[in-house]
Protein backbone atom coordinates (compact mmCIF):
# COMPACT_ATOMS: atom_id res chain seq x y z
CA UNK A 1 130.52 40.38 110.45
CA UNK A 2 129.01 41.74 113.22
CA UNK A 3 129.37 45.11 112.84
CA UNK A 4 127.65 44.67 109.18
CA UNK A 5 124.75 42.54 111.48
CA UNK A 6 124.02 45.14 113.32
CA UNK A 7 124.14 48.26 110.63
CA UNK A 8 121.76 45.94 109.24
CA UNK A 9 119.50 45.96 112.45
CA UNK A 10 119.89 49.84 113.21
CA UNK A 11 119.23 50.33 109.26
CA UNK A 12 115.85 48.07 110.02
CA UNK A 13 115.02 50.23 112.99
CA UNK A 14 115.23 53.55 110.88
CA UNK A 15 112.66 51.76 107.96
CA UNK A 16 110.47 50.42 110.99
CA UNK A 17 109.91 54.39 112.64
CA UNK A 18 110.26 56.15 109.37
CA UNK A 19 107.04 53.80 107.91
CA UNK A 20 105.07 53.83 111.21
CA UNK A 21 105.61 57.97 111.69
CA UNK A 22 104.48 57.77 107.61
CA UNK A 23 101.07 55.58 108.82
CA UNK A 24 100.74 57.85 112.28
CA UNK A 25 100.53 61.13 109.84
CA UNK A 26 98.29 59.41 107.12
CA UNK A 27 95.92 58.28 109.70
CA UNK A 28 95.96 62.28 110.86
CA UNK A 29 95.06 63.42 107.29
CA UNK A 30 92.21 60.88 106.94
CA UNK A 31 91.03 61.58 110.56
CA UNK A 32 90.89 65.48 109.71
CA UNK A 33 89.31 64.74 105.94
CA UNK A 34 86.70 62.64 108.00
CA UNK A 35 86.02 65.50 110.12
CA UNK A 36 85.71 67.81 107.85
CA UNK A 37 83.14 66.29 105.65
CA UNK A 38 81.23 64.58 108.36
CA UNK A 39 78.30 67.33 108.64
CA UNK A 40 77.89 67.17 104.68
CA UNK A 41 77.55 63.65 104.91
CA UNK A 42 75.46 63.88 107.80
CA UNK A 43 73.08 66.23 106.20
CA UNK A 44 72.53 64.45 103.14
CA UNK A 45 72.11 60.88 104.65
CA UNK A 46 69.82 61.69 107.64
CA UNK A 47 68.89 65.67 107.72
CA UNK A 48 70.27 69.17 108.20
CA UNK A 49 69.20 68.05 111.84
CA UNK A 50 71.70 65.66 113.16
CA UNK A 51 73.95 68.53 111.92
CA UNK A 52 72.80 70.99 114.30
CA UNK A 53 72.55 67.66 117.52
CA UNK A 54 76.41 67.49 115.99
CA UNK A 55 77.20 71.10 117.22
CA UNK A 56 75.33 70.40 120.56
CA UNK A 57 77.91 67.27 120.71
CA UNK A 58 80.78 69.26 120.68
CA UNK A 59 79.25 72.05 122.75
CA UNK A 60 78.81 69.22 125.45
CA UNK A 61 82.35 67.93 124.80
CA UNK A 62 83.91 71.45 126.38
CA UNK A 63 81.57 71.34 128.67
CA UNK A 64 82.64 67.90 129.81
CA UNK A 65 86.41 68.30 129.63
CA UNK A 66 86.37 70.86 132.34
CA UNK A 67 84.24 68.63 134.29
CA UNK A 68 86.68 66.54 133.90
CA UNK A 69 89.42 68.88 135.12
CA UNK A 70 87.62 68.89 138.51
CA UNK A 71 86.16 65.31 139.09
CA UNK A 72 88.40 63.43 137.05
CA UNK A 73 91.74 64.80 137.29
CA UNK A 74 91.46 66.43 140.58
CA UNK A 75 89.09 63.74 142.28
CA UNK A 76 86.38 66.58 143.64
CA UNK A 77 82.83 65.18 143.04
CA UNK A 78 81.10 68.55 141.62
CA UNK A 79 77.00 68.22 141.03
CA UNK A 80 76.68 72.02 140.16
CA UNK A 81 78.80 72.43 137.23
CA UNK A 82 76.22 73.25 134.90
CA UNK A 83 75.98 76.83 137.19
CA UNK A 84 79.39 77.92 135.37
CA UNK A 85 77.27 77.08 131.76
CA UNK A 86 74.73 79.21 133.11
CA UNK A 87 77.51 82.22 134.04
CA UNK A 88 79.21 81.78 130.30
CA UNK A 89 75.60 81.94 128.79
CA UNK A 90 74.06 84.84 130.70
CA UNK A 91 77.76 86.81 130.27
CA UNK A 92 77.48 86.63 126.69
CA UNK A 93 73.71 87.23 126.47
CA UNK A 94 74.21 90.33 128.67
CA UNK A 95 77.37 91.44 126.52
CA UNK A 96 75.57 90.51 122.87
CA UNK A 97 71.98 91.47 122.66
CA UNK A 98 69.17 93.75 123.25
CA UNK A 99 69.05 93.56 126.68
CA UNK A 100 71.70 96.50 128.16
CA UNK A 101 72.43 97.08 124.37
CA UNK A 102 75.18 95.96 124.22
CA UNK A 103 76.77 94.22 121.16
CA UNK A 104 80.52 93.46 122.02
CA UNK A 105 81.82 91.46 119.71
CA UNK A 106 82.96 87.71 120.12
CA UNK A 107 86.80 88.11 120.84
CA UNK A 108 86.22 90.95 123.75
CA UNK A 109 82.82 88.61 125.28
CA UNK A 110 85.18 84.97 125.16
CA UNK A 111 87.61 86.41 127.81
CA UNK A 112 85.30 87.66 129.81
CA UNK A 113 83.00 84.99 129.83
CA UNK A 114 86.37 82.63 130.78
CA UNK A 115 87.07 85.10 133.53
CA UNK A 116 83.86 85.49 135.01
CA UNK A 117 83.21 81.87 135.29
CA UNK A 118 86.45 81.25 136.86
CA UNK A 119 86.00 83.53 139.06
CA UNK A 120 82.96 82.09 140.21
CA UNK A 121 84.60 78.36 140.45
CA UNK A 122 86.88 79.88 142.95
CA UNK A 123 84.03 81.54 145.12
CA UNK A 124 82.66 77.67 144.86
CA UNK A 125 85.86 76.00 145.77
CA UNK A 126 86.94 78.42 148.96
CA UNK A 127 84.54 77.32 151.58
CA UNK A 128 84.29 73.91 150.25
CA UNK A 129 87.85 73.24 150.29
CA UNK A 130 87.85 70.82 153.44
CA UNK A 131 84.65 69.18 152.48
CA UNK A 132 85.02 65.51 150.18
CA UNK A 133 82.74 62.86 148.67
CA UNK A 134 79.04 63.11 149.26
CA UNK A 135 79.30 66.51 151.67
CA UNK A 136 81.19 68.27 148.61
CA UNK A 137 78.59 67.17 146.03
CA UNK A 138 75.83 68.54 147.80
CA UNK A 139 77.10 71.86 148.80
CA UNK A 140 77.86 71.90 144.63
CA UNK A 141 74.85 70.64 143.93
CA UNK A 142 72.85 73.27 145.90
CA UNK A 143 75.53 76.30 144.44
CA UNK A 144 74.34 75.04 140.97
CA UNK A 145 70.53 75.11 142.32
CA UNK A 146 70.94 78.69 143.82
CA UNK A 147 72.65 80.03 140.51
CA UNK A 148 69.62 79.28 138.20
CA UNK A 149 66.61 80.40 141.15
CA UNK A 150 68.59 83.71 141.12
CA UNK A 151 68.81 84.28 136.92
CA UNK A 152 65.18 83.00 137.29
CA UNK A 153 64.59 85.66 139.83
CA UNK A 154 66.42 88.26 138.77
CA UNK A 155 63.80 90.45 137.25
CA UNK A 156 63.16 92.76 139.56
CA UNK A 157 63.37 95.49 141.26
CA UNK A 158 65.63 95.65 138.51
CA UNK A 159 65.45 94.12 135.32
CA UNK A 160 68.96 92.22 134.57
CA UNK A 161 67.77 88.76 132.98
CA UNK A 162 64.08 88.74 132.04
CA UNK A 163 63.62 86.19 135.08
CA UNK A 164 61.93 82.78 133.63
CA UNK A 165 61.16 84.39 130.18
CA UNK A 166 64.97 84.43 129.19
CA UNK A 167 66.53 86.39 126.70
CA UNK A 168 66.51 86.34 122.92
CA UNK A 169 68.02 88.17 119.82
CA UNK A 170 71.51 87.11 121.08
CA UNK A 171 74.44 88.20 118.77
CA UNK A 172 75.95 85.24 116.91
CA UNK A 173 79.45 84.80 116.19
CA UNK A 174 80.67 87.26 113.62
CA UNK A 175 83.44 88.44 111.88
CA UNK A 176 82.44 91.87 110.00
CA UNK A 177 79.46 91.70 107.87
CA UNK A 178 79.75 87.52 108.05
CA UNK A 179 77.25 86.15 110.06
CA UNK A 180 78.19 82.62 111.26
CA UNK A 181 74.05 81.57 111.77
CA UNK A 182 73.33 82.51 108.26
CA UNK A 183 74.08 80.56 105.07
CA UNK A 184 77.45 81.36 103.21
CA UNK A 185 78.94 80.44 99.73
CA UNK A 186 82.45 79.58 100.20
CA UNK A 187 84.77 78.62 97.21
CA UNK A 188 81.10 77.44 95.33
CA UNK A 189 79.91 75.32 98.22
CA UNK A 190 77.01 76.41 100.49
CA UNK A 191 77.66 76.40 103.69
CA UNK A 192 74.67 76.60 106.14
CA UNK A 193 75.04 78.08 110.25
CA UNK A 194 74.82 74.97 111.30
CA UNK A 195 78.17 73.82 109.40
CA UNK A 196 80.19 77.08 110.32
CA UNK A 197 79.40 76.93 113.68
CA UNK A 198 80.50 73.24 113.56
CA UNK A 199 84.08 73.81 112.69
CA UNK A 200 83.93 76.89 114.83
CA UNK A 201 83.12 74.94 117.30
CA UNK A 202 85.21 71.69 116.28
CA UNK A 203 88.28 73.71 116.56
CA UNK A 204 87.81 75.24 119.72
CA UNK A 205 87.00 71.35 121.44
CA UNK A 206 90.44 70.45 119.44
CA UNK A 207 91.92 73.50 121.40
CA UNK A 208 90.40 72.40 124.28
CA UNK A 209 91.78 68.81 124.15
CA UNK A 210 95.10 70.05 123.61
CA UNK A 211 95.04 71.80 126.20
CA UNK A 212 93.92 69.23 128.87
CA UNK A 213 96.65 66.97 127.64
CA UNK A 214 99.32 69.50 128.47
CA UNK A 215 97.66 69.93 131.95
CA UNK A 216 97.26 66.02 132.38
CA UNK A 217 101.08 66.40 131.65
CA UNK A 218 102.20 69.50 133.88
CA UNK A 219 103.16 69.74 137.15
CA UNK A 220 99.68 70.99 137.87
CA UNK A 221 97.80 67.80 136.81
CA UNK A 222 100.51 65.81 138.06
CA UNK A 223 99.63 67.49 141.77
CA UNK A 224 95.89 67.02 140.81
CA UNK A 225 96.22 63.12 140.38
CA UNK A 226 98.20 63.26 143.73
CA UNK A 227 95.26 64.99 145.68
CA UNK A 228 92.64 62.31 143.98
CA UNK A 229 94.81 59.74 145.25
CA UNK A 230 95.59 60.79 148.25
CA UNK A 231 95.03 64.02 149.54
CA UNK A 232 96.45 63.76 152.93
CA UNK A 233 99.66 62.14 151.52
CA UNK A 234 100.01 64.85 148.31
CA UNK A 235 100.05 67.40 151.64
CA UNK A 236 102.28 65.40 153.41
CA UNK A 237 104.64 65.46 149.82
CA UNK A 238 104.73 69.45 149.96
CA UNK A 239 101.91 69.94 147.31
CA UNK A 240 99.89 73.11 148.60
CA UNK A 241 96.63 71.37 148.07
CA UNK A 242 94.70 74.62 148.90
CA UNK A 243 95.38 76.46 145.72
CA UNK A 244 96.14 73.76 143.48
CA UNK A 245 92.03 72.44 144.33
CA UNK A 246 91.12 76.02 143.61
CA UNK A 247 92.76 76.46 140.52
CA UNK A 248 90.73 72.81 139.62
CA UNK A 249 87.91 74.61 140.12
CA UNK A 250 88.63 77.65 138.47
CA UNK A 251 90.11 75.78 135.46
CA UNK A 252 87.04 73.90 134.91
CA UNK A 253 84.52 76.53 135.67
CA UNK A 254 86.67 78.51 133.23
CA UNK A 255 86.08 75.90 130.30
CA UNK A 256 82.33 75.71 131.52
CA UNK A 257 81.94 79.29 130.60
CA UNK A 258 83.09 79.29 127.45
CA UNK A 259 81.10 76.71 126.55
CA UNK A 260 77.86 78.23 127.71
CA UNK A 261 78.95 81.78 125.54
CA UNK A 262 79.10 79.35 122.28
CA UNK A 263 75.65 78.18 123.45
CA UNK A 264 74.22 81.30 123.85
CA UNK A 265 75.70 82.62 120.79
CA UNK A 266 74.87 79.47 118.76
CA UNK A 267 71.09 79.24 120.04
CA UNK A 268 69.93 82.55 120.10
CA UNK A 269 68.09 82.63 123.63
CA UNK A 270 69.04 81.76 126.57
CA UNK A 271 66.54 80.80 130.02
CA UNK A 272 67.45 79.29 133.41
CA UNK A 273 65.39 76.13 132.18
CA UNK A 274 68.52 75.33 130.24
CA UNK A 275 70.55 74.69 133.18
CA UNK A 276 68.67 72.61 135.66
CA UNK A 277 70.07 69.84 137.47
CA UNK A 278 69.34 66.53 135.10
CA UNK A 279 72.00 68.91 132.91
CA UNK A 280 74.91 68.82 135.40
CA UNK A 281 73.79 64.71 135.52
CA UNK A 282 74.06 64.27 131.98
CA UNK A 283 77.81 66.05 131.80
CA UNK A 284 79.10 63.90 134.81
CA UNK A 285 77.83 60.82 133.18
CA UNK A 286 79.94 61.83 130.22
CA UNK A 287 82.67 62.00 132.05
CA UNK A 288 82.21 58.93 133.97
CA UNK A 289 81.01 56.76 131.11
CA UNK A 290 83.91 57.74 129.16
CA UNK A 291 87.09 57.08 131.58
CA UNK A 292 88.01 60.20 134.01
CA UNK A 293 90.97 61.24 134.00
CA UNK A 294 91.49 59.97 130.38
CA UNK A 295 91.03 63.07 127.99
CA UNK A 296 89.92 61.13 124.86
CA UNK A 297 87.64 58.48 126.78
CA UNK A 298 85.79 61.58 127.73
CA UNK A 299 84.93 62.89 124.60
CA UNK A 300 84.00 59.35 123.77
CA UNK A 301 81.86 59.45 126.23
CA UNK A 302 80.38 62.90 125.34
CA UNK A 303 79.63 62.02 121.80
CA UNK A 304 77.77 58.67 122.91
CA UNK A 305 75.98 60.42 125.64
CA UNK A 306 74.64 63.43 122.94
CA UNK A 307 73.87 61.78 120.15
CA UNK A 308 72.33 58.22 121.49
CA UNK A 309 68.88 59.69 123.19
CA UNK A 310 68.23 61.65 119.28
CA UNK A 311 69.06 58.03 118.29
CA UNK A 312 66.38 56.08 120.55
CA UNK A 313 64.00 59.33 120.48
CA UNK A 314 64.15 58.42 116.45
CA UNK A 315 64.12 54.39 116.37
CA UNK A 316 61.52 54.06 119.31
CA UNK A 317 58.23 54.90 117.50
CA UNK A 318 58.87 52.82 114.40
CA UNK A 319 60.23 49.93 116.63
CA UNK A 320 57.28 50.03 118.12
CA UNK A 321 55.13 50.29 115.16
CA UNK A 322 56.44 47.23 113.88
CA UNK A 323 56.89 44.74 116.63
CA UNK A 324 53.80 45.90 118.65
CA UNK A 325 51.39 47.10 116.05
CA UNK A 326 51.04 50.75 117.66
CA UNK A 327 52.94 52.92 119.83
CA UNK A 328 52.44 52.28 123.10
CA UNK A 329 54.66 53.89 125.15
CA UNK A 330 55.51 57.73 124.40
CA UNK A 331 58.67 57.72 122.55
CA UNK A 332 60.51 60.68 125.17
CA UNK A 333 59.55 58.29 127.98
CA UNK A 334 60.84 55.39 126.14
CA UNK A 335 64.00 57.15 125.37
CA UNK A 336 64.84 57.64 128.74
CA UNK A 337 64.23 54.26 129.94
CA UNK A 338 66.39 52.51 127.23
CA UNK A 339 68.87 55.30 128.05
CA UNK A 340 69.19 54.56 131.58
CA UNK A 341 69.31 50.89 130.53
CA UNK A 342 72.38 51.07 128.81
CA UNK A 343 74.09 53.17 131.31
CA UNK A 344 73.36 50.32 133.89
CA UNK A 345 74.71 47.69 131.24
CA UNK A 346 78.25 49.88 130.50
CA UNK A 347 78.69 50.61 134.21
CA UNK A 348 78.09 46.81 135.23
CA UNK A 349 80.84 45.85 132.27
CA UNK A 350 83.02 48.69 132.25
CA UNK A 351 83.07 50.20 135.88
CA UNK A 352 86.08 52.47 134.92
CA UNK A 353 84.28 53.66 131.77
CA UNK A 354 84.71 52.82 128.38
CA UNK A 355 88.14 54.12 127.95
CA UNK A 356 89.49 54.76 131.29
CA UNK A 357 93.13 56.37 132.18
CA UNK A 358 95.47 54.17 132.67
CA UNK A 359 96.15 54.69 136.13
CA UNK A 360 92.49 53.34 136.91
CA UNK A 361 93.23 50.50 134.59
């Protein structure tokens, strides 16, 4: 009797895990299906627009997982990020466009860009490597500063980046004659820039996640959590805290450059007004709105951080309209105010972001 009891249980166990794996993969499929017709629905309920703020979203969401690398899984508070943007965006503007003449095409300027920006976060991280809290985030916050005077001043005595007037006629993405900015006809369906570049740039972020989790999960980001925690201790421990904060910085700067490439490639032009500081701002409050550490709580926080100003810049004049009789405040100004609002409110609720790790749970 007992041994048919507990066949019965281990046979009840098997249906259990065999029907949740079933629901786990179904809600995969309807995830990916949701994704993958999101900018059609998006451009036929509210304009080809939003599509294009949707490829911005996920441009931001590279951008802030290697932020992430460095403030959230490593613990070093880094105001200058946006410089390695800058690097990835110049690198591929230099490589793709009219400027040297060079046209190199996508595959050959991605590496390099990835390179060249992590070689940068390590000439960052080597004399700042003893510094922590507010002394660190102003020597990176003055690196970041002196990377955009010196694009915006390197014009002469020989011409490299057009100074303050930028560059233009970047090279897109492209894979022989295909042009990923122009307007395609795939299997009968039009397909505008905007939507290639968005699962272009929908699979690289999905690359990009994957490939936090595994660090979150290594050795490496096991060390990293040490040295946020404690750095003295993860010394103490055996953890050569030296290279392992370098390779934080490098690793992050390294996704930073990338994204700025796909931003370069995907907007056409490129200027050092891009990259100012209110930039580097907006990607750490990503990250810290979302959760550091936790991979997934910062994209949340990415895609709430990109697409709620368009939101407010929309809503605020009509809002307005109605309630007041007439705008009265301009709707940018506005924006920013209700903006800074909510961040107050979220922080106040949710000081360890909206979907922290679980080790600041």
């Amino acid at each position: 009797m007992k041994e048919l009891l507990t066949d019965h249980k281990i046979s009840s166990l098997k249906t259990y895990f065999t029907s949740y794996r079933h629901a786990v993969w179904i809600g995969y499929v309807m995830i990916a299906v949701a994704l993958i017709v999101l900018p059609f629905l998006v451009e036929s309920t509210i304009g080809r627009t939003w599509v294009r703020i949707l490829d911005f979203a996920l441009i931001y969401g590279m951008l802030a997982l290697g932020l992430n690398i460095v403030v959230g899984f490593a613990g070093l508070l880094d105001l200058g990020y946006i410089a390695f943007y800058a690097v990835g965006a110049y690198t591929w503007a230099l490589l793709a466009s009219p400027q040297f003449g060079l046209h190199l095409p996508f595959w050959v300027i991605i590496p390099i860009g990835f390179v060249v920006a992590g070689f940068f976060g390590v000439l960052l991280g080597a004399p700042t490597l003893r510094l922590r809290g507010d002394y660190l985030a102003i020597v990176t916050l003055g690196f970041g500063e002196i990377i955009r005077i010196f694009l915006n001043n390197l014009d002469h005595p020989v011409n490299v980046t057009n100074g303050p007037v930028g560059i233009n006629l970047i090279d897109p993405i492209s894979i022989g004659s295909v042009d990923f900015t122009k307007t395609q006809e795939i299997f009968g369906l039009i397909f505008s820039g905007a939507h290639i570049y968005y699962y272009v740039l929908l699979l690289l972020l999905l690359v990009s996640i994957l490939v936090c989790i595994r660090l979150e999960n290594s050795r490496l980001g096991r060390a990293w959590v040490a040295i946020r925690e404690d750095e003295i201790a993860a010394q103490a421990m055996g953890i050569n805290t030296r290279n392992v904060k370098l390779l934080a910085f490098a690793m992050g700067a390294s996704f930073g450059g990338i994204a700025g490439g796909l931003f370069a490639s995907f907007q056409g032009f490129v200027s050092p007004e891009s990259f100012i500081l209110l930039e580097s701002i907006m990607v750490l409050c990503m990250v810290v709105l979302g959760g550091m550490g936790n991979v997934w709580g910062v994209v949340l926080g990415t895609f709430i951080l990109a697409i709620l100003p368009e939101v407010l810049r929309d809503i605020s004049s009509p809002l307005q309209e109605n309630i007041l009789g007439k705008v009265w405040l301009d709707p940018e100004s506005l924006r920013m105010v209700l903006f800074g609002l909510a961040l107050i409110v979220v922080m106040l609720v949710r000081p360890t972001g909206l979907w922290p790790s679980k080790k600041n749970n």
